[in-house]
Structure formats: C-alpha cells, structure tokens
PDB file of N, CA and C in Angstrom:
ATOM      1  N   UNK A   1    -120.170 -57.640  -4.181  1.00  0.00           N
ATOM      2  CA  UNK A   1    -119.162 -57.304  -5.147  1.00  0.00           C
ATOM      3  C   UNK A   1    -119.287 -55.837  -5.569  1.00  0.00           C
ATOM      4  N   UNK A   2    -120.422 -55.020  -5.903  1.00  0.00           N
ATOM      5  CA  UNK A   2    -120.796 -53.905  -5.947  1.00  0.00           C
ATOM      6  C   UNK A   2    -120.173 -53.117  -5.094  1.00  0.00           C
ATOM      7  N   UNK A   3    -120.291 -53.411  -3.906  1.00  0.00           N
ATOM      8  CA  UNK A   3    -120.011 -52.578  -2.974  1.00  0.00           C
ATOM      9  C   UNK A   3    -118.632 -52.521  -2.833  1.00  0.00           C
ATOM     10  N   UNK A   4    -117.841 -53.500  -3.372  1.00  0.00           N
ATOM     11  CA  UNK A   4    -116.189 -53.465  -3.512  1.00  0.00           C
ATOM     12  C   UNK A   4    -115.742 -52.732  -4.392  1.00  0.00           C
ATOM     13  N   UNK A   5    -116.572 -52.703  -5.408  1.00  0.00           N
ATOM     14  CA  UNK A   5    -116.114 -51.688  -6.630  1.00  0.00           C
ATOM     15  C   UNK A   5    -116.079 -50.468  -6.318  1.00  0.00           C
ATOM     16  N   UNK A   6    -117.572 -50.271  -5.649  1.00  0.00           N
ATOM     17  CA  UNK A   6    -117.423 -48.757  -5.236  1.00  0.00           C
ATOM     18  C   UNK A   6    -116.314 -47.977  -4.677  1.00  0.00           C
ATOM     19  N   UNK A   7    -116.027 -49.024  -3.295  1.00  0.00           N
ATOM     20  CA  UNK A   7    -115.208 -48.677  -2.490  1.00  0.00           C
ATOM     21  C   UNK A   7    -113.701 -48.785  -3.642  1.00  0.00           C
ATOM     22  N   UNK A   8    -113.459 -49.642  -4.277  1.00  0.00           N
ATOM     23  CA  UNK A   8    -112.073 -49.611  -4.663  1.00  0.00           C
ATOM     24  C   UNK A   8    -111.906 -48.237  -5.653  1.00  0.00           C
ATOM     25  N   UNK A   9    -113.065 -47.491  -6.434  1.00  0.00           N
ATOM     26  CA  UNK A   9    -112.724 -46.528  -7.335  1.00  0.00           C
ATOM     27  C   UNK A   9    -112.923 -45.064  -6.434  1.00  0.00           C
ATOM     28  N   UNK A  10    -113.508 -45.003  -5.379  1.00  0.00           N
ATOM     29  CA  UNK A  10    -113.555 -44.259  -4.201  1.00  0.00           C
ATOM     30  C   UNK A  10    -112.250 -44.278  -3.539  1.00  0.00           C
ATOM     31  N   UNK A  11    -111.651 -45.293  -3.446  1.00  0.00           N
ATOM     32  CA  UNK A  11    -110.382 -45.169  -2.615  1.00  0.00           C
ATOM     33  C   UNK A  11    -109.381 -44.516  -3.758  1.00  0.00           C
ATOM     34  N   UNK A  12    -109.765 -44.984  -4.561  1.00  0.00           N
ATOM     35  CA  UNK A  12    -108.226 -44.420  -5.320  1.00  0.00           C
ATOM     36  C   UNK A  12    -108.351 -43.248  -6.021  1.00  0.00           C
ATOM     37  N   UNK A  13    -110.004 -42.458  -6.028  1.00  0.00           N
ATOM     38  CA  UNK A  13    -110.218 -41.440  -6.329  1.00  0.00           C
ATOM     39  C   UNK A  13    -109.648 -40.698  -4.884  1.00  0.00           C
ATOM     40  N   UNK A  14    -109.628 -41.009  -4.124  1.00  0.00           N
ATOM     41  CA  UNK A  14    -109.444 -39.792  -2.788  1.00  0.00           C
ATOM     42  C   UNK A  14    -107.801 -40.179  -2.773  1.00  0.00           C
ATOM     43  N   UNK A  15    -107.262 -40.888  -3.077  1.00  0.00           N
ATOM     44  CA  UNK A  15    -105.974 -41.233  -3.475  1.00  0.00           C
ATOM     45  C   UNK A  15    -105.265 -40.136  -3.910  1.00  0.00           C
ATOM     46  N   UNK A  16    -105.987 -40.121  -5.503  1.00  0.00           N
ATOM     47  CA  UNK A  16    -105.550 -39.263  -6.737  1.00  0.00           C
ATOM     48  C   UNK A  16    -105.715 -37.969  -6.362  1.00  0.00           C
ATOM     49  N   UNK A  17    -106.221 -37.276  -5.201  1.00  0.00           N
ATOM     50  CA  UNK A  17    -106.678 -36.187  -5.207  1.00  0.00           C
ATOM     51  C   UNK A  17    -105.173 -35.623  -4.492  1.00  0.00           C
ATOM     52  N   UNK A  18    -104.870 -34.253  -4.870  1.00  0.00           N
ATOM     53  CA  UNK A  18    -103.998 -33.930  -4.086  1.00  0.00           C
ATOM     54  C   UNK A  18    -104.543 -32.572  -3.326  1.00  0.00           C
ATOM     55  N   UNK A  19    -105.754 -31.973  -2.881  1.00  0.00           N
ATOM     56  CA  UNK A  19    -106.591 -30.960  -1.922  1.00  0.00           C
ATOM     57  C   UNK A  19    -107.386 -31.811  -1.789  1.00  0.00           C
ATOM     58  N   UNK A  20    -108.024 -31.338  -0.135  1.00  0.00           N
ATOM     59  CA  UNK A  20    -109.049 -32.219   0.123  1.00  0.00           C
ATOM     60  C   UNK A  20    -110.105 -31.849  -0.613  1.00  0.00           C
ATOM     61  N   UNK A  21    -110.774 -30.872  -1.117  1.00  0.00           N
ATOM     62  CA  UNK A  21    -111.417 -30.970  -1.996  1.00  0.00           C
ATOM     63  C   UNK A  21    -111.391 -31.760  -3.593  1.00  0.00           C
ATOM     64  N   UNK A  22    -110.507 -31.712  -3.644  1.00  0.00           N
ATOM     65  CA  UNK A  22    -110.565 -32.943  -4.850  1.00  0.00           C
ATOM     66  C   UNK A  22    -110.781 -33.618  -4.467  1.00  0.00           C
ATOM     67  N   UNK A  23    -109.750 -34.390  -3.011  1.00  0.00           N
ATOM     68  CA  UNK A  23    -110.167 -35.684  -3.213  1.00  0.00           C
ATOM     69  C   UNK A  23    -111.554 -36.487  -2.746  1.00  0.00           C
ATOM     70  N   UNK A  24    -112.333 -35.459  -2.490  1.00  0.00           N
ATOM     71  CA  UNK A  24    -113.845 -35.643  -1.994  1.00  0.00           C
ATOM     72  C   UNK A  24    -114.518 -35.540  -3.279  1.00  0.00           C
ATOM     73  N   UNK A  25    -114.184 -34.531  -4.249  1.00  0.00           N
ATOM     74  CA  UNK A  25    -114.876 -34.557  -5.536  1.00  0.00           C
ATOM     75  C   UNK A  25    -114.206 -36.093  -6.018  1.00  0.00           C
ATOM     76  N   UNK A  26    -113.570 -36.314  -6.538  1.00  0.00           N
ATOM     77  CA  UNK A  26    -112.857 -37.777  -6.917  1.00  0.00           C
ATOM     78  C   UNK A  26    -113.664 -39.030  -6.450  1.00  0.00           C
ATOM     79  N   UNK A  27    -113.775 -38.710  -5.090  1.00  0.00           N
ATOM     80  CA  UNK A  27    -113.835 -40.349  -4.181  1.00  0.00           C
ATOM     81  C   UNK A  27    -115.407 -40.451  -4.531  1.00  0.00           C
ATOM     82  N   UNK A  28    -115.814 -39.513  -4.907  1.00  0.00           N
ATOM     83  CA  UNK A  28    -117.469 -39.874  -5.111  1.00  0.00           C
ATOM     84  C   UNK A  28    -117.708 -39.522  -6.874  1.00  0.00           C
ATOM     85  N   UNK A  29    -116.462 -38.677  -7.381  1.00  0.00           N
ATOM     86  CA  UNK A  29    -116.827 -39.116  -9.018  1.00  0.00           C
ATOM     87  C   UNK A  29    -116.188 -39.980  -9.712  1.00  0.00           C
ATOM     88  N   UNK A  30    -115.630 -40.696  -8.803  1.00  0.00           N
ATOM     89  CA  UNK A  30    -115.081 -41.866 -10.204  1.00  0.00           C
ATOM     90  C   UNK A  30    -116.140 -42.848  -9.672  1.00  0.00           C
ATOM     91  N   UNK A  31    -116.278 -43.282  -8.660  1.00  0.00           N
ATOM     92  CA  UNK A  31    -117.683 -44.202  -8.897  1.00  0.00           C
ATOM     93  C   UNK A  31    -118.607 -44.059  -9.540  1.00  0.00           C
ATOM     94  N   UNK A  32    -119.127 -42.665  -9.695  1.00  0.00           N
ATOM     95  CA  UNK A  32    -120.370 -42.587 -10.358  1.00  0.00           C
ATOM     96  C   UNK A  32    -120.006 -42.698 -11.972  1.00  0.00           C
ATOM     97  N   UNK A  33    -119.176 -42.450 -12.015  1.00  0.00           N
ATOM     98  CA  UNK A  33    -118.428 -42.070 -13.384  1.00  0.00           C
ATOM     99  C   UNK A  33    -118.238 -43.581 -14.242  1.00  0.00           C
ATOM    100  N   UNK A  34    -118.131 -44.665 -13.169  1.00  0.00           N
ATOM    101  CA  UNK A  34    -118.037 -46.052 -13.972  1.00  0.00           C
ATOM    102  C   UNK A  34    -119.175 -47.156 -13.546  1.00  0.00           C
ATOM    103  N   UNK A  35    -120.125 -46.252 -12.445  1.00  0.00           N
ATOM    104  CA  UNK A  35    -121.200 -47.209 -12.970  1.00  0.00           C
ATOM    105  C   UNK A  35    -122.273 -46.535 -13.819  1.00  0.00           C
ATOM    106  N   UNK A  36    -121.894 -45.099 -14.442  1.00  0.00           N
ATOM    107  CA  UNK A  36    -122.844 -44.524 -15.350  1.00  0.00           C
ATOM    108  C   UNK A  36    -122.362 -45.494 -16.476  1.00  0.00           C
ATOM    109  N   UNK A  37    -121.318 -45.837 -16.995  1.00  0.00           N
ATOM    110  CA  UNK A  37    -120.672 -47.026 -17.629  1.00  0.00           C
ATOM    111  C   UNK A  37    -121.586 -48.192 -17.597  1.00  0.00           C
ATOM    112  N   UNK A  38    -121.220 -48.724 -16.565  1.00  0.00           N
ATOM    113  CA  UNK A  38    -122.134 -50.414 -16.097  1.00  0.00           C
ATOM    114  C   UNK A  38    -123.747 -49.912 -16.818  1.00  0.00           C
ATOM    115  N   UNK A  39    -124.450 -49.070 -16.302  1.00  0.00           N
ATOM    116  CA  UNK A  39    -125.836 -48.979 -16.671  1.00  0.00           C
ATOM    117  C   UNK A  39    -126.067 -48.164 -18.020  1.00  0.00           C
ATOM    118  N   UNK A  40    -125.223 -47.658 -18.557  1.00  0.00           N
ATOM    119  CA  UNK A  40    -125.258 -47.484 -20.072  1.00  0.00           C
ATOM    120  C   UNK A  40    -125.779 -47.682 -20.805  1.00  0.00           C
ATOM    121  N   UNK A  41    -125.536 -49.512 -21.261  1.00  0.00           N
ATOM    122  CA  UNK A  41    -125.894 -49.909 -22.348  1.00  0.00           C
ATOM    123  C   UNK A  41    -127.092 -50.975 -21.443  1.00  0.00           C
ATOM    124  N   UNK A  42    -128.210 -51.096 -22.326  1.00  0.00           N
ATOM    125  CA  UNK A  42    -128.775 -52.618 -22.247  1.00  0.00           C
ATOM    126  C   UNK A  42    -128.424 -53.381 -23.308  1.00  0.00           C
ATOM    127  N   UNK A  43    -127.922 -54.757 -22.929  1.00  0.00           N
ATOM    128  CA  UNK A  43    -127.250 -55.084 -23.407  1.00  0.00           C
ATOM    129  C   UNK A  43    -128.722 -56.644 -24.166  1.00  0.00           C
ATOM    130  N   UNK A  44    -130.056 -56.439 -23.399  1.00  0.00           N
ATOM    131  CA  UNK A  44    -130.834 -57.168 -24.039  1.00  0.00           C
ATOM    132  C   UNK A  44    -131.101 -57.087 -25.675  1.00  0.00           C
ATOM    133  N   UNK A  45    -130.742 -55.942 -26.299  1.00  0.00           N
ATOM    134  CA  UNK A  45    -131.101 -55.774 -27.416  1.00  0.00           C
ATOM    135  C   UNK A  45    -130.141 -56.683 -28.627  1.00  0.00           C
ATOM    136  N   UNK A  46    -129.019 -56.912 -27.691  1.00  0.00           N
ATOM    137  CA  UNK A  46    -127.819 -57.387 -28.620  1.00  0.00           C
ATOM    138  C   UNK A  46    -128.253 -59.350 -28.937  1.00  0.00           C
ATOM    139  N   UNK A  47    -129.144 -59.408 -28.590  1.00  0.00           N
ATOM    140  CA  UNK A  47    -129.757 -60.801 -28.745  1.00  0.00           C
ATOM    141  C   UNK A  47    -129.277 -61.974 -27.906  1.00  0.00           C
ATOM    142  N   UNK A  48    -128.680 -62.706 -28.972  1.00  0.00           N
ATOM    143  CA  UNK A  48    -127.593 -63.981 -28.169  1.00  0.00           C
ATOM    144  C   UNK A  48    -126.602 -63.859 -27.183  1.00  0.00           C
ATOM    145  N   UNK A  49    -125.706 -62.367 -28.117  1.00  0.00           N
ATOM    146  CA  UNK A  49    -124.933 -61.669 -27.393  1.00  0.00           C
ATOM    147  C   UNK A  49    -125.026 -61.311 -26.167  1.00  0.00           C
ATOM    148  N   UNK A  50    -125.988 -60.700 -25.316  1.00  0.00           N
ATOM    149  CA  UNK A  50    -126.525 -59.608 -24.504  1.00  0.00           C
ATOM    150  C   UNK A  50    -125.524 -60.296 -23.322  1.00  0.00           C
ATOM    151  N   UNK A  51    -125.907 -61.612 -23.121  1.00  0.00           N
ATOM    152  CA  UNK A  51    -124.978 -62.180 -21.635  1.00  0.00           C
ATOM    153  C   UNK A  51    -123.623 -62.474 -21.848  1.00  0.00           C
ATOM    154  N   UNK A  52    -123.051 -62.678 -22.751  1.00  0.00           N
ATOM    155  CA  UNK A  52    -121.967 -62.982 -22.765  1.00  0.00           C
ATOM    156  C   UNK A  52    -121.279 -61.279 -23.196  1.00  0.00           C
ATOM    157  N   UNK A  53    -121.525 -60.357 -23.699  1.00  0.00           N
ATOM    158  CA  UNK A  53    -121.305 -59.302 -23.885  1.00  0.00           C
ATOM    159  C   UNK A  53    -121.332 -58.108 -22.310  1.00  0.00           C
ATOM    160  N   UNK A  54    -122.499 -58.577 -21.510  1.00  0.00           N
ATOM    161  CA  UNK A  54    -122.811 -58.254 -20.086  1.00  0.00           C
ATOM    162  C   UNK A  54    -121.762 -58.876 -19.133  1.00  0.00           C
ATOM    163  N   UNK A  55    -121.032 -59.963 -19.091  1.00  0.00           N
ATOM    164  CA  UNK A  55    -119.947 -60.979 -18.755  1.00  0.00           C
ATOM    165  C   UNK A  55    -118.974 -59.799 -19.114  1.00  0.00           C
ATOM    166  N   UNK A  56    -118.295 -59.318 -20.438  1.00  0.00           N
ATOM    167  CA  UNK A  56    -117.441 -59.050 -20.533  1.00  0.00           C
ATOM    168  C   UNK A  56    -117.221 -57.542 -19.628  1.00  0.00           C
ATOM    169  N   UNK A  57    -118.411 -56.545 -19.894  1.00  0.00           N
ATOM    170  CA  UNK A  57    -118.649 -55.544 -19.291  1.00  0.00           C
ATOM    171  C   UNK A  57    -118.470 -55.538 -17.771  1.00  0.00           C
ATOM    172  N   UNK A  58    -118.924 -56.277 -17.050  1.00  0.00           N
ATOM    173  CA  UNK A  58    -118.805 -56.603 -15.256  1.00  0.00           C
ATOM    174  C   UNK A  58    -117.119 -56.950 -15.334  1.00  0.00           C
ATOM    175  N   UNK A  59    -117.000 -58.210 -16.143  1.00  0.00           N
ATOM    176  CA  UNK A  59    -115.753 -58.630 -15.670  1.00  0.00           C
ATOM    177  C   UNK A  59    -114.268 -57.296 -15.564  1.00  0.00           C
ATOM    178  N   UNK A  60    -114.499 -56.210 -16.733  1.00  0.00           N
ATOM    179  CA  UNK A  60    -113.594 -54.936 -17.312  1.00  0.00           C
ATOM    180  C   UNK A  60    -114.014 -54.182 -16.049  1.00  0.00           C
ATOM    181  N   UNK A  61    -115.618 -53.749 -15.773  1.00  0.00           N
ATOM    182  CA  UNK A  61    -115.846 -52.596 -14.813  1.00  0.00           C
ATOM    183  C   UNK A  61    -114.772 -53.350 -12.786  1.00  0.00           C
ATOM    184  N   UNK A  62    -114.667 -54.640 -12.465  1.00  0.00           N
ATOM    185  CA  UNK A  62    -114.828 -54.779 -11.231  1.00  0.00           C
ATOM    186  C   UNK A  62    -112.958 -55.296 -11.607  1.00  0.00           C
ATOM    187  N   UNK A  63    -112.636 -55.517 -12.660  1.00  0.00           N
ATOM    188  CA  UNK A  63    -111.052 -55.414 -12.861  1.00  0.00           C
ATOM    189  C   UNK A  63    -110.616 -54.454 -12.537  1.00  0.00           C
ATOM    190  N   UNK A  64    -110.714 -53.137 -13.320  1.00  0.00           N
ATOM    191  CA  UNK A  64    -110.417 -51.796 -13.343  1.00  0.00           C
ATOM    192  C   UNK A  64    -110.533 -51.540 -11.610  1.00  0.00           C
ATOM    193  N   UNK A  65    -111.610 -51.858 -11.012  1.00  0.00           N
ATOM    194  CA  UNK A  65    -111.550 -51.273  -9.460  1.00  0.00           C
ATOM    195  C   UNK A  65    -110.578 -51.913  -8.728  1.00  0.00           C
ATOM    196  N   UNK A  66    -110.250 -53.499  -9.095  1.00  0.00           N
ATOM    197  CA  UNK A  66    -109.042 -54.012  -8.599  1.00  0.00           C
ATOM    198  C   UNK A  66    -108.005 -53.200  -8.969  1.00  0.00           C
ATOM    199  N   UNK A  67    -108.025 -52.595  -9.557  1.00  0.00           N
ATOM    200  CA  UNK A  67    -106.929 -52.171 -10.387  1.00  0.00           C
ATOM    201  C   UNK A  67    -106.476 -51.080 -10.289  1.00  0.00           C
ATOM    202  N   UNK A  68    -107.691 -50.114 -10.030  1.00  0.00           N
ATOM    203  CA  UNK A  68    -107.583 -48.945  -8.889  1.00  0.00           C
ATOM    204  C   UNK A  68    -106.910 -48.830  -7.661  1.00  0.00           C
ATOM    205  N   UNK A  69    -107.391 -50.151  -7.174  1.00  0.00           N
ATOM    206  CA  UNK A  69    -106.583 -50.623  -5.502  1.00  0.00           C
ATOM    207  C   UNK A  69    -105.738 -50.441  -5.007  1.00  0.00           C
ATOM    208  N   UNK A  70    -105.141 -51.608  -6.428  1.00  0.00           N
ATOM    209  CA  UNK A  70    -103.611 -51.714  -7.069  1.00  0.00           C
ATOM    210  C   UNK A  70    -102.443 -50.821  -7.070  1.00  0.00           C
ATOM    211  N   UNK A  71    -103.093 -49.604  -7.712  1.00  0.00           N
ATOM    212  CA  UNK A  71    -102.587 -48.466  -8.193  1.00  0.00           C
ATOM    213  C   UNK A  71    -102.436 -47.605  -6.184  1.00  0.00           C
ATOM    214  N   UNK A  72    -103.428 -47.495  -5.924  1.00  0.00           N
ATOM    215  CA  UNK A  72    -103.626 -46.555  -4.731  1.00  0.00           C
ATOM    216  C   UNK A  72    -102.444 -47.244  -3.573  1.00  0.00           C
ATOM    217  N   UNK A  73    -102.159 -48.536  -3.936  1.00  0.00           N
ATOM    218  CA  UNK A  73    -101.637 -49.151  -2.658  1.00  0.00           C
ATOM    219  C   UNK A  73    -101.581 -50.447  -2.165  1.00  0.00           C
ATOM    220  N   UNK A  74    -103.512 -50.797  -2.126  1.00  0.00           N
ATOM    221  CA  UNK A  74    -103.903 -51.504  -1.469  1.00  0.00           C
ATOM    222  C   UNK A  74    -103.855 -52.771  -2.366  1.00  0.00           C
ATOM    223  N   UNK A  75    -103.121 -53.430  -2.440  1.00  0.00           N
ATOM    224  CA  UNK A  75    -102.487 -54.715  -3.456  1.00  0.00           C
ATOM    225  C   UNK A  75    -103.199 -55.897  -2.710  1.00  0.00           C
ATOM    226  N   UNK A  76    -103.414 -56.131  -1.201  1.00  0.00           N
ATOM    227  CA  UNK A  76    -104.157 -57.401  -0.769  1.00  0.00           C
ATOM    228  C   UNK A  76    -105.548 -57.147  -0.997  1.00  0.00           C
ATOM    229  N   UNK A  77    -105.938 -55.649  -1.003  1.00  0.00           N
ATOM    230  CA  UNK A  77    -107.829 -55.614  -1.441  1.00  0.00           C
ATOM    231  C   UNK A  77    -108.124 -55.851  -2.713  1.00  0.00           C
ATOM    232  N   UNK A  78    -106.606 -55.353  -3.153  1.00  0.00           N
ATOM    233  CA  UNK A  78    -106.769 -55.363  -4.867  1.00  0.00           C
ATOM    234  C   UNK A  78    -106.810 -56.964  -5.238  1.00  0.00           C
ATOM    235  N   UNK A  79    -106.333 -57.656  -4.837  1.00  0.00           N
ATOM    236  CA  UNK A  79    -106.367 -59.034  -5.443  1.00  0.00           C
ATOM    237  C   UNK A  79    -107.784 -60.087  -4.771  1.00  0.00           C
ATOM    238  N   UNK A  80    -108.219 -59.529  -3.413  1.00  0.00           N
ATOM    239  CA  UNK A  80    -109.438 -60.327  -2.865  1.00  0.00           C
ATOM    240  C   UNK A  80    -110.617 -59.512  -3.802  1.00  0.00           C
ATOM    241  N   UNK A  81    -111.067 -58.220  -4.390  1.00  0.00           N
ATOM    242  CA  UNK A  81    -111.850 -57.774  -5.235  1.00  0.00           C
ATOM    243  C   UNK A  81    -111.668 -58.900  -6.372  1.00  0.00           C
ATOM    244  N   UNK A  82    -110.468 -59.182  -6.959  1.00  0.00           N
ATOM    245  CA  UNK A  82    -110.294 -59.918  -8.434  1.00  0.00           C
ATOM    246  C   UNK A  82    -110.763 -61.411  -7.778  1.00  0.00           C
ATOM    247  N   UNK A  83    -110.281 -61.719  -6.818  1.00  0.00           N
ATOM    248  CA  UNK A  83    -110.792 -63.001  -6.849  1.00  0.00           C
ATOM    249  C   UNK A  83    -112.182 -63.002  -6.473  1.00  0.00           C
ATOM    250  N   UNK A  84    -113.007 -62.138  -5.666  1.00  0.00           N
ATOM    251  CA  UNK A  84    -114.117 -62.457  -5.687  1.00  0.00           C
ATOM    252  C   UNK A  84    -115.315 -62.152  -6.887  1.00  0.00           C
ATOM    253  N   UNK A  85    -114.976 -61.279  -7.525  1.00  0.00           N
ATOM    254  CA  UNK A  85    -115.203 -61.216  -9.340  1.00  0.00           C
ATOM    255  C   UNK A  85    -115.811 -62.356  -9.773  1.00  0.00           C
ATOM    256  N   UNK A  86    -114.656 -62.903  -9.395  1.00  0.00           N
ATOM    257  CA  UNK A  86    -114.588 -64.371 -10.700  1.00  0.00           C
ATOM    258  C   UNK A  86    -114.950 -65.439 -10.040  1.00  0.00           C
ATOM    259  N   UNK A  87    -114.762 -65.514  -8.271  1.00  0.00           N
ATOM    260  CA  UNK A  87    -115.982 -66.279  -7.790  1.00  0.00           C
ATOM    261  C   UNK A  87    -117.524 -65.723  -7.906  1.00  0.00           C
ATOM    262  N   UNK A  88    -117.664 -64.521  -7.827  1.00  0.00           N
ATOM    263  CA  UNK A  88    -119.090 -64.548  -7.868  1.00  0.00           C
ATOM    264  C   UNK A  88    -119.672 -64.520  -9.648  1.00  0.00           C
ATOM    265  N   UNK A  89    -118.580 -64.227 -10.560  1.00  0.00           N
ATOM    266  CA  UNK A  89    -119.087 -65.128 -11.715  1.00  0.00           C
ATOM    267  C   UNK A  89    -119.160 -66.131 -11.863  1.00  0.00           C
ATOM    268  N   UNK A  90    -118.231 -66.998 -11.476  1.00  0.00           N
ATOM    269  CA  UNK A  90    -118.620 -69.006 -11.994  1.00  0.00           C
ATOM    270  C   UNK A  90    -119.762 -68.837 -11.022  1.00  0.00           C
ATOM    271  N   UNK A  91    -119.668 -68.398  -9.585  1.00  0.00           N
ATOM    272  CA  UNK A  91    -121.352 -68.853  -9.371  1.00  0.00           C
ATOM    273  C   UNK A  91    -122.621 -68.572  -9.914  1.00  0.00           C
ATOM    274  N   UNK A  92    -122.668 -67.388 -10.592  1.00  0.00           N
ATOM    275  CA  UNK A  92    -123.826 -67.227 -11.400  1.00  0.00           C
ATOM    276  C   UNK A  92    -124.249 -68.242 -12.293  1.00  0.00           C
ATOM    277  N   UNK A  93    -123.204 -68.587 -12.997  1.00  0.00           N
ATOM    278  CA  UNK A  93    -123.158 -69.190 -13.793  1.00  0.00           C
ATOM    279  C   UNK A  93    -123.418 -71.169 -13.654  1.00  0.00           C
ATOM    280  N   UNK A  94    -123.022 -71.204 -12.579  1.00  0.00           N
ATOM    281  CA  UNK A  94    -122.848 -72.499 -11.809  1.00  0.00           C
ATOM    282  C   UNK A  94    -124.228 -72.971 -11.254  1.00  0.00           C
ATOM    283  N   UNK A  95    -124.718 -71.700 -10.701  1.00  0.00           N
ATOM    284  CA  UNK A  95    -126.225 -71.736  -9.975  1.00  0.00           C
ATOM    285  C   UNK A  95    -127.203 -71.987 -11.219  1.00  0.00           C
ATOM    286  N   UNK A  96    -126.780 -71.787 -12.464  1.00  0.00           N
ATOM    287  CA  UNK A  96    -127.825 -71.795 -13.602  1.00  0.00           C
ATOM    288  C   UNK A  96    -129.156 -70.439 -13.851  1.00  0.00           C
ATOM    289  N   UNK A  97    -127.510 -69.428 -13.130  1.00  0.00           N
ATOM    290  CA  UNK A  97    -127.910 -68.052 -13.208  1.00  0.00           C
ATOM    291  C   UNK A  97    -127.413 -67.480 -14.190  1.00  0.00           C
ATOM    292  N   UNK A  98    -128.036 -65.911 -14.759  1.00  0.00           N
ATOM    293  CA  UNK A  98    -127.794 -65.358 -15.221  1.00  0.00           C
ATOM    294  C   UNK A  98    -127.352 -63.669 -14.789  1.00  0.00           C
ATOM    295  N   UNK A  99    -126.868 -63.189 -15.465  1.00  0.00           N
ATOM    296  CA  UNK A  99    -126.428 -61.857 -15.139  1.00  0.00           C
ATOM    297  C   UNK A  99    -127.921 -60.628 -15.700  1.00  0.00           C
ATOM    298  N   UNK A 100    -127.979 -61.124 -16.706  1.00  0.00           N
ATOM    299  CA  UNK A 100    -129.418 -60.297 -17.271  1.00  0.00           C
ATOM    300  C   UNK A 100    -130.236 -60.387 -16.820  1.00  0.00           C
ATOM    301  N   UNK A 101    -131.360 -60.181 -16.546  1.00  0.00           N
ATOM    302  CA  UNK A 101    -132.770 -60.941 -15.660  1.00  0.00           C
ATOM    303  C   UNK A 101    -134.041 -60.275 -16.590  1.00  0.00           C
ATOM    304  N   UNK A 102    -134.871 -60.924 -17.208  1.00  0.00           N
ATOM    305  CA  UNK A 102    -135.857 -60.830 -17.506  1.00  0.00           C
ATOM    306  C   UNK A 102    -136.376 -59.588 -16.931  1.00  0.00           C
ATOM    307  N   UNK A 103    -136.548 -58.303 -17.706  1.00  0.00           N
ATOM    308  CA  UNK A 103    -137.553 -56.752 -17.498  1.00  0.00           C
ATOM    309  C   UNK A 103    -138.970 -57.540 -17.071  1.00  0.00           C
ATOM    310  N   UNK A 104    -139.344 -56.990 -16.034  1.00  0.00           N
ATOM    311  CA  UNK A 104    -140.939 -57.334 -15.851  1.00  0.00           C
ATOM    312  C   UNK A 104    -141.670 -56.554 -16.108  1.00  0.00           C
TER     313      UNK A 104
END
C-alpha cells in the first residue's frame, strides 16, 4: 500500500509540473512532503486514542494519493489504491492487528 501512495503522489507531482525540471522536483517532493506528514506525529502518546487517531491519519494520507490519481488522470489506479486502503485496513484489524506496534 506504501508503495501505491508513493507512486500515486509522484505521478501527479510529475503531472503538475509544467518543465521537466519541475516535474522531477514535484514527482519526488510531494512524496516526501506527505510522508514527512505520516511520520510526524507519534501518535503513542495520545493514549487510547493513538490507534484509532493513527486509523484516521493512514486512512486521509492513502485517500489524498487516490486522489492525486484522480486528479492526474488515472481514475482506474485511483479507485484500486482506495480500495486496497480499506482492504488492507479491515485486515489489520481482522487479523487482530494493529497499526501501532509496540517501540522495542
């Protein structure tokens, strides 16, 4: 799923670019740009909160890249990114996984 995100905020950064130099600066700074986002916050400190608050954060960051897709074009990648989202959340969740994992 990671690797879809990347690619979807990469594609639509080289999209948005109108010189090839932008769109090489773009295709490699909007990724970095929204998983400096994702790794931001720890979200262990927020207590009870932390996973269901971490839920909301993944679910916004790997939307937005659908959403990027969307925007760039690609409307069938854009909708297999959203659906696999939300399959690979109920499975976390299903497996009697979590998104947080215990710091060792």
């Amino acid at each position: 799923m990671e690797l879809g995100i990347v690619v979807g905020f990469a594609f639509w950064g080289y999209a948005a670019g109108k010189t090839p130099s932008s769109k090489i600066l773009l295709a490699i700074g909007v990724p970095v740009l929204f998983f400096s986002f994702w790794g931001l916050v720890d979200f262990r400190q927020a207590g009870r909160m932390a996973e269901p608050l971490r839920l909301i954060q993944e679910l916004i960051v790997s939307g937005l890249a659908a959403l990027a897709l969307f925007l760039a074009g690609q409307v069938t990648f854009a909708w297999i990114l959203a659906f696999l989202s939300i399959v690979h959340h109920a499975l976390v969740y299903a497996l009697g996984e979590r998104l947080l994992k215990d710091k060792a």
